[in-house]
Structures are given as structure tokens and as C-alpha cells.
C-alpha atoms as a PDB file:
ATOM      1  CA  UNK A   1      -6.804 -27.207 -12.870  1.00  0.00           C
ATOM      2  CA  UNK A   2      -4.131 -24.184 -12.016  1.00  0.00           C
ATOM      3  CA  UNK A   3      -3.262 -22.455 -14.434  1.00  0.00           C
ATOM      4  CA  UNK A   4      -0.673 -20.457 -12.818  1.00  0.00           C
ATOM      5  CA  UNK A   5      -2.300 -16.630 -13.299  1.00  0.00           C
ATOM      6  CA  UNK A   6      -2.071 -16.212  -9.802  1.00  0.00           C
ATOM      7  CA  UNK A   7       1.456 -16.486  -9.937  1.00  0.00           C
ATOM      8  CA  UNK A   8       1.833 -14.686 -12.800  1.00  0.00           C
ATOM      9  CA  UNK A   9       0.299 -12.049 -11.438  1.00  0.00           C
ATOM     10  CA  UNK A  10       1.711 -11.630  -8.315  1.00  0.00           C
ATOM     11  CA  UNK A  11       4.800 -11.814 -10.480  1.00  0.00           C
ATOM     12  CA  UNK A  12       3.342  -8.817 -12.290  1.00  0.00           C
ATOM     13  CA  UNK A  13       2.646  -7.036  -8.903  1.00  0.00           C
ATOM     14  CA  UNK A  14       6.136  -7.017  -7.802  1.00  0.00           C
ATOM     15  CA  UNK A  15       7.417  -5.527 -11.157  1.00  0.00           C
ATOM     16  CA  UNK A  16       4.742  -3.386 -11.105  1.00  0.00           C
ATOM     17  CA  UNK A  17       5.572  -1.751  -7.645  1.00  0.00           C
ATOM     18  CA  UNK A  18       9.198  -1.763  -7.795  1.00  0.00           C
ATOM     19  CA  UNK A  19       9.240   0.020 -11.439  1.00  0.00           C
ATOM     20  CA  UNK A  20       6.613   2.541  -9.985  1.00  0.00           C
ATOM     21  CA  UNK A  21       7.476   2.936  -6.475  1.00  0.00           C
ATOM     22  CA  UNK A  22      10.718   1.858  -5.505  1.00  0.00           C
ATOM     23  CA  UNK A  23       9.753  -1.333  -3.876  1.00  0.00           C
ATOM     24  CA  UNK A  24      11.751  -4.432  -3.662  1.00  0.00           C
ATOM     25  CA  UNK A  25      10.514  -6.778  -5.851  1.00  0.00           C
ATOM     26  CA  UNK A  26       9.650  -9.334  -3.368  1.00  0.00           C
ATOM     27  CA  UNK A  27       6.895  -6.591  -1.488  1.00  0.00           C
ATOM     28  CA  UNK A  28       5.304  -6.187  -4.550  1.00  0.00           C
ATOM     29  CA  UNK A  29       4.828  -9.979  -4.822  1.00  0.00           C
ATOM     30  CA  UNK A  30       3.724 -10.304  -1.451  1.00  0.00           C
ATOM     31  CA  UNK A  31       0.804  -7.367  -2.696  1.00  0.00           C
ATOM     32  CA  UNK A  32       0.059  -9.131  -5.491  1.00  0.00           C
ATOM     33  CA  UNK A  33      -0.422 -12.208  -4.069  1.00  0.00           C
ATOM     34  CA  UNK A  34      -2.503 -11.103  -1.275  1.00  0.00           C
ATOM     35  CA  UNK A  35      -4.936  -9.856  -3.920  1.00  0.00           C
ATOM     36  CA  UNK A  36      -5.484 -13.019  -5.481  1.00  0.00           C
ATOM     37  CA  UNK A  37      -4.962 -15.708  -2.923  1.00  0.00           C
ATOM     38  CA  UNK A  38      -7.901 -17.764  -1.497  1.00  0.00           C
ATOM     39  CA  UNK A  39      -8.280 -17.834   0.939  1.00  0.00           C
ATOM     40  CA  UNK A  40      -7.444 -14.154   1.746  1.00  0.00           C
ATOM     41  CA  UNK A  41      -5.623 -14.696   5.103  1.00  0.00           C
ATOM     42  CA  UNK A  42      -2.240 -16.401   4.517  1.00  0.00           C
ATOM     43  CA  UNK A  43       0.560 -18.049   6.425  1.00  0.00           C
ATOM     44  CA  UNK A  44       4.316 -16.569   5.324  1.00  0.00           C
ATOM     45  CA  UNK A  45       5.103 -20.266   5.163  1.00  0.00           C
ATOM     46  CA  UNK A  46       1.904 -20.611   2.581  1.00  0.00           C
ATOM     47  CA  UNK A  47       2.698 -17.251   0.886  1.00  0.00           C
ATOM     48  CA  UNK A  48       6.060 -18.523   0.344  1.00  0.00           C
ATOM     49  CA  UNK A  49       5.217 -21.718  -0.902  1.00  0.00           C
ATOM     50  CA  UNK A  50       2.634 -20.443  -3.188  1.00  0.00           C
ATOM     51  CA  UNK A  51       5.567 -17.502  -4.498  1.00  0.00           C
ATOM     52  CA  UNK A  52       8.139 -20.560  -4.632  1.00  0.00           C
ATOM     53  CA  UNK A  53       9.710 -17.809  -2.487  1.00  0.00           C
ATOM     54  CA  UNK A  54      11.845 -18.160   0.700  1.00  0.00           C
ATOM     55  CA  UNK A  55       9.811 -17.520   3.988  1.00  0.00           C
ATOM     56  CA  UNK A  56      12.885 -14.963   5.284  1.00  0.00           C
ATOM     57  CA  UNK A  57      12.177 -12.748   1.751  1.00  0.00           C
ATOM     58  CA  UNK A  58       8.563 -13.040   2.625  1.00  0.00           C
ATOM     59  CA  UNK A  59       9.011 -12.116   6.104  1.00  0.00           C
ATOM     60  CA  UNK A  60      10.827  -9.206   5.508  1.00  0.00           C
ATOM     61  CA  UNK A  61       7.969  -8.132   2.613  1.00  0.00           C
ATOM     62  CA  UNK A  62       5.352  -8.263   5.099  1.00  0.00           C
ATOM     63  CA  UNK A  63       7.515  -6.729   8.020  1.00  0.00           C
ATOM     64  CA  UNK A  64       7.719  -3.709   5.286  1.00  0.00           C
ATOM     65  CA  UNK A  65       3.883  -4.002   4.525  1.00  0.00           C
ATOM     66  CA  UNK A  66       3.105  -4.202   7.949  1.00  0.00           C
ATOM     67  CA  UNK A  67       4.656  -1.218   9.124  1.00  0.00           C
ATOM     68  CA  UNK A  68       2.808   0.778   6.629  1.00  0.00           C
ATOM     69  CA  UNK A  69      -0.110  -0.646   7.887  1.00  0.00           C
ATOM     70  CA  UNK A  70      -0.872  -2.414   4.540  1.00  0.00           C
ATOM     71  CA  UNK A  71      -1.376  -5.753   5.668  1.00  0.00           C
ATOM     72  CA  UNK A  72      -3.112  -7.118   9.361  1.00  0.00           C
ATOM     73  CA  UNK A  73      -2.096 -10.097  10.738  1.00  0.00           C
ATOM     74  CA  UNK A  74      -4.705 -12.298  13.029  1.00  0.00           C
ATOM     75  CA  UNK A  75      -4.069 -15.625  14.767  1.00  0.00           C
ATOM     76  CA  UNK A  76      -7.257 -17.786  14.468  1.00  0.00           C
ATOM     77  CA  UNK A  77      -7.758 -19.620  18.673  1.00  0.00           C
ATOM     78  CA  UNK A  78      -5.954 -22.852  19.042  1.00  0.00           C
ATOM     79  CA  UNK A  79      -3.148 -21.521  15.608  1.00  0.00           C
ATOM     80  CA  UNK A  80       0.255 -20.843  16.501  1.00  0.00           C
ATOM     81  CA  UNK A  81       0.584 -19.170  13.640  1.00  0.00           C
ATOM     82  CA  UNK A  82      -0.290 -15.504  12.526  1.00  0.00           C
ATOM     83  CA  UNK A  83      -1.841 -14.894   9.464  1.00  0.00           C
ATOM     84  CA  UNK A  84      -1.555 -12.043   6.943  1.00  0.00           C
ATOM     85  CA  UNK A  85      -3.812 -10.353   4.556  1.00  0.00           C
ATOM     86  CA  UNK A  86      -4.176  -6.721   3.192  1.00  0.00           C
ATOM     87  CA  UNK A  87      -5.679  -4.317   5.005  1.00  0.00           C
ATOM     88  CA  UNK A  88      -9.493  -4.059   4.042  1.00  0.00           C
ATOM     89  CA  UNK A  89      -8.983   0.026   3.603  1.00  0.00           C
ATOM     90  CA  UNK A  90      -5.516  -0.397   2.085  1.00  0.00           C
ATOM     91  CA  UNK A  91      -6.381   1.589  -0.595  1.00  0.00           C
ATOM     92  CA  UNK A  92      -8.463   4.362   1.177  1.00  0.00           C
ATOM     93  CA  UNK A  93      -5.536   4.619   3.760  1.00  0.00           C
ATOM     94  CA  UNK A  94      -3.734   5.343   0.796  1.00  0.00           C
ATOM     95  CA  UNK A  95      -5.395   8.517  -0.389  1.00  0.00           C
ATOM     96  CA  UNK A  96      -6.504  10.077   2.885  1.00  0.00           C
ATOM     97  CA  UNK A  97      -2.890  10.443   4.924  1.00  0.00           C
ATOM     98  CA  UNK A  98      -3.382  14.479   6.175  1.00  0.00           C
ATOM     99  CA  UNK A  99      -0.203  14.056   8.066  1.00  0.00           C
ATOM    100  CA  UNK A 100       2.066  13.102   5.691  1.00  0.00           C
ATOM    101  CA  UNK A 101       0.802  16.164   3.053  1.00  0.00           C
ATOM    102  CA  UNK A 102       1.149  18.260   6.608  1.00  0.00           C
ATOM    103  CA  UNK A 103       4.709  17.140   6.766  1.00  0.00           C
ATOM    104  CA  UNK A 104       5.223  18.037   3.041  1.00  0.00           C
ATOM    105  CA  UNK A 105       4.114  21.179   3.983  1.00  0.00           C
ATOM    106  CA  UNK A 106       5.792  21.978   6.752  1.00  0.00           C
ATOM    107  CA  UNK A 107       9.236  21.179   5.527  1.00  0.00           C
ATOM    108  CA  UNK A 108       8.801  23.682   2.860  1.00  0.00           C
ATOM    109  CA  UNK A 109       7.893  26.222   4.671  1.00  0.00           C
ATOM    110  CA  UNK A 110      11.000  25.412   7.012  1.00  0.00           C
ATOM    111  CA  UNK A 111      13.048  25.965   3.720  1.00  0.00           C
ATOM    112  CA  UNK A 112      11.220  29.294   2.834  1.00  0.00           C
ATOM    113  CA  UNK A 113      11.986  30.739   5.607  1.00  0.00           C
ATOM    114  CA  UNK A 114      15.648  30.700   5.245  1.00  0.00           C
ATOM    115  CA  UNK A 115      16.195  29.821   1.292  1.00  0.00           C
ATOM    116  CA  UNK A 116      17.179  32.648  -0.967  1.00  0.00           C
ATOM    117  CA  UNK A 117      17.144  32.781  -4.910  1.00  0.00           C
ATOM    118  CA  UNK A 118      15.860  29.781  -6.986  1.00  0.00           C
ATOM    119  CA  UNK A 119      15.384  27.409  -4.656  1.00  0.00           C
ATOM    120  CA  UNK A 120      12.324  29.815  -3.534  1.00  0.00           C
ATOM    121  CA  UNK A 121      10.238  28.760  -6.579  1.00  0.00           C
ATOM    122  CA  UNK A 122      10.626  25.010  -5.833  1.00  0.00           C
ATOM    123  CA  UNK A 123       9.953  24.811  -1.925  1.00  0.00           C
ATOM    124  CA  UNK A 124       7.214  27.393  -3.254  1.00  0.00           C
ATOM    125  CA  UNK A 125       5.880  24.522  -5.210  1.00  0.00           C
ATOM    126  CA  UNK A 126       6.175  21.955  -2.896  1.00  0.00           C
ATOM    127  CA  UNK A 127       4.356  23.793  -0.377  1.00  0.00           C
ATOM    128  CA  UNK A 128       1.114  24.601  -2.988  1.00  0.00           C
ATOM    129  CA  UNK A 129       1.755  21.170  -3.535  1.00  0.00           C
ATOM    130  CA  UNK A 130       0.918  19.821  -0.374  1.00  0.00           C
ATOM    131  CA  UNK A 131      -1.801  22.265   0.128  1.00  0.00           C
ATOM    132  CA  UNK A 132      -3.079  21.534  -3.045  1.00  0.00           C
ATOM    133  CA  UNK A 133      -3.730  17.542  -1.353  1.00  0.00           C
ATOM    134  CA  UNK A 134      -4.757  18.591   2.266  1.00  0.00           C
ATOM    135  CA  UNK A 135      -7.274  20.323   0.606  1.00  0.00           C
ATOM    136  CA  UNK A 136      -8.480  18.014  -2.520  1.00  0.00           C
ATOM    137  CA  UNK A 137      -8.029  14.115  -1.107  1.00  0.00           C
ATOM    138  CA  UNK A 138     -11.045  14.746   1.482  1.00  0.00           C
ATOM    139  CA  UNK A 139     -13.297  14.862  -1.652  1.00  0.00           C
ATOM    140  CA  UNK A 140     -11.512  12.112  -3.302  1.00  0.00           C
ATOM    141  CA  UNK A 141     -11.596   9.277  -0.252  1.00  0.00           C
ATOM    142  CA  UNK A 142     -15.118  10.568  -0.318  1.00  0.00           C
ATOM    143  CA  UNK A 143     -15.630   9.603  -3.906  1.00  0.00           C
ATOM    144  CA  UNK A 144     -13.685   6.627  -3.474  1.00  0.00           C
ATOM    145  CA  UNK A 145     -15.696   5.237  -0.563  1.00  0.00           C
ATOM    146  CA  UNK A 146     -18.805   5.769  -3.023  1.00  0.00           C
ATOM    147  CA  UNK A 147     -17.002   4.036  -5.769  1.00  0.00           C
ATOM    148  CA  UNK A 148     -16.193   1.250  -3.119  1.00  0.00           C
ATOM    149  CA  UNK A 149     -19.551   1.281  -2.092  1.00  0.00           C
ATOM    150  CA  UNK A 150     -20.543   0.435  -5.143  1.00  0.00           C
ATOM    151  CA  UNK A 151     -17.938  -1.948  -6.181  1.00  0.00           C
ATOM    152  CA  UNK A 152     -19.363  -4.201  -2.936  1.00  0.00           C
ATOM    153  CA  UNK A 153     -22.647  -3.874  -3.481  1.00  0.00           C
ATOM    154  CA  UNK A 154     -22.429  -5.314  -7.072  1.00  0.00           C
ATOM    155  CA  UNK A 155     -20.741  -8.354  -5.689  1.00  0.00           C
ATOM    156  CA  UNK A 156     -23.060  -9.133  -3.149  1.00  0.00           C
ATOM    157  CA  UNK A 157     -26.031  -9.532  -5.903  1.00  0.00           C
END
């Protein structure tokens, strides 16, 4: 019998990520669903179905999760159909972006070159900021990929 928790908590999942990071409401869905669904490769006709979502708000939630390169799509021979699901290193992807922390880094030092008074200390802090995660998220995907290790190896038992 369904109970429902699957929607509730991809329900959860999209309040969840818009109150934390910004994202529309629907995206966060989309996430949440993807981490419960079963099978874990969906059609956005079955994702909206199952969301009791339209398949244009879905569409445009996985466009968004797709250029991030959260989600992969495949197309199973003889489908005409795509399928999406979340990336298997969503997470890991997550932690260990270098270029964006670069980026970070970069633009302060673009604004210390030229800033004067005040706004010294806070590009100042931005830039040992994203120092601060070039140099400690190699040691934490590390630790993660141990954790993750870990996590699969218990469910394989």
C-alpha cells in the first residue's frame, strides 16, 4: 500500500532547497524525488505524474539540474524517451569544484587591487575565503569518498 512518504518528501525537498539555497520550489522537488523514486531513472512525464506536477515545471527543474550537472539523462535502445536520474557523484561534485573557489578568488583579488578603505577587509576575506576551500575540500571529497565507501559497502551485505 502507498503511503504517500515519497511525496511527502519530495515535498520536503523542494522546501528544503528553496529556503536554503534559493531554488525554485519545483527543483527541489524534482531532487527529492529523484532520491526516493524506484526505479531511479525517471521519465519527466512519470516524474510529473508521480509530483501531480505539470511536465513543463518539471522540464524546466531538470533543464536547471541538468546544467549543473546534477542529474544524467540516458535513453534505454528501442525508448523514445530520455530518462533522468541524479548524478551518481552528485554529492562529491558538490564539494570538490576547484574552479569555482578559483573564481572566488580571483574576483577578489581583482577588487584588491583597485579598492581603497573598508571594502579592503571584506574582498580580504573573501579571498582567505576561497583559499581557505582550494586548500581544505581535497581532504574533505577524500573523506567523503571513504564515508561513501563505506555507506556502499554496508548495503551490499
Amino acid at each position: 500500500m502507498d503511503t504517500g512518504w515519497d511525496l511527502e518528501f519530495a515535498d520536503d525537498a523542494g522546501r528544503c532547497f528553496a529556503r536554503q539555497y534559493g531554488l525554485p520550489p519545483m527543483t527541489g522537488r524534482v531532487i527529492g524525488w529523484l532520491l526516493v523514486c524506484d526505479p531511479a531513472a525517471q521519465t519527466i512525464a512519470q516524474i510529473a505524474e508521480s509530483l501531480q506536477a505539470s511536465r513543463t515545471g518539471v522540464t524546466a527543474a531538470a533543464r536547471q539540474l541538468e546544467d549543473w550537472s546534477w542529474l544524467r539523462r540516458s535513453r534505454t535502445a528501442g525508448e523514445r524517451v530520455d530518462r533522468v536520474r541524479l548524478h551518481p557523484e552528485v554529492w562529491s561534485r558538490l564539494l570538490d569544484n576547484q574552479s569555482e573557489y578559483a573564481a572566488l578568488g580571483v574576483l577578489a583579488r581583482r577588487g584588491l587591487a583597485t579598492a581603497g578603505g573598508e571594502s579592503r577587509v571584506r574582498l580580504a576575506e573573501l579571498a582567505a575565503f576561497a583559499e581557505f576551500l582550494a586548500e581544505k575540500m581535497p581532504g574533505l571529497v577524500a573523506e567523503w569518498q571513504t564515508r561513501l565507501d563505506a555507506v556502499h559497502a554496508g548495503h551490499r551485505r
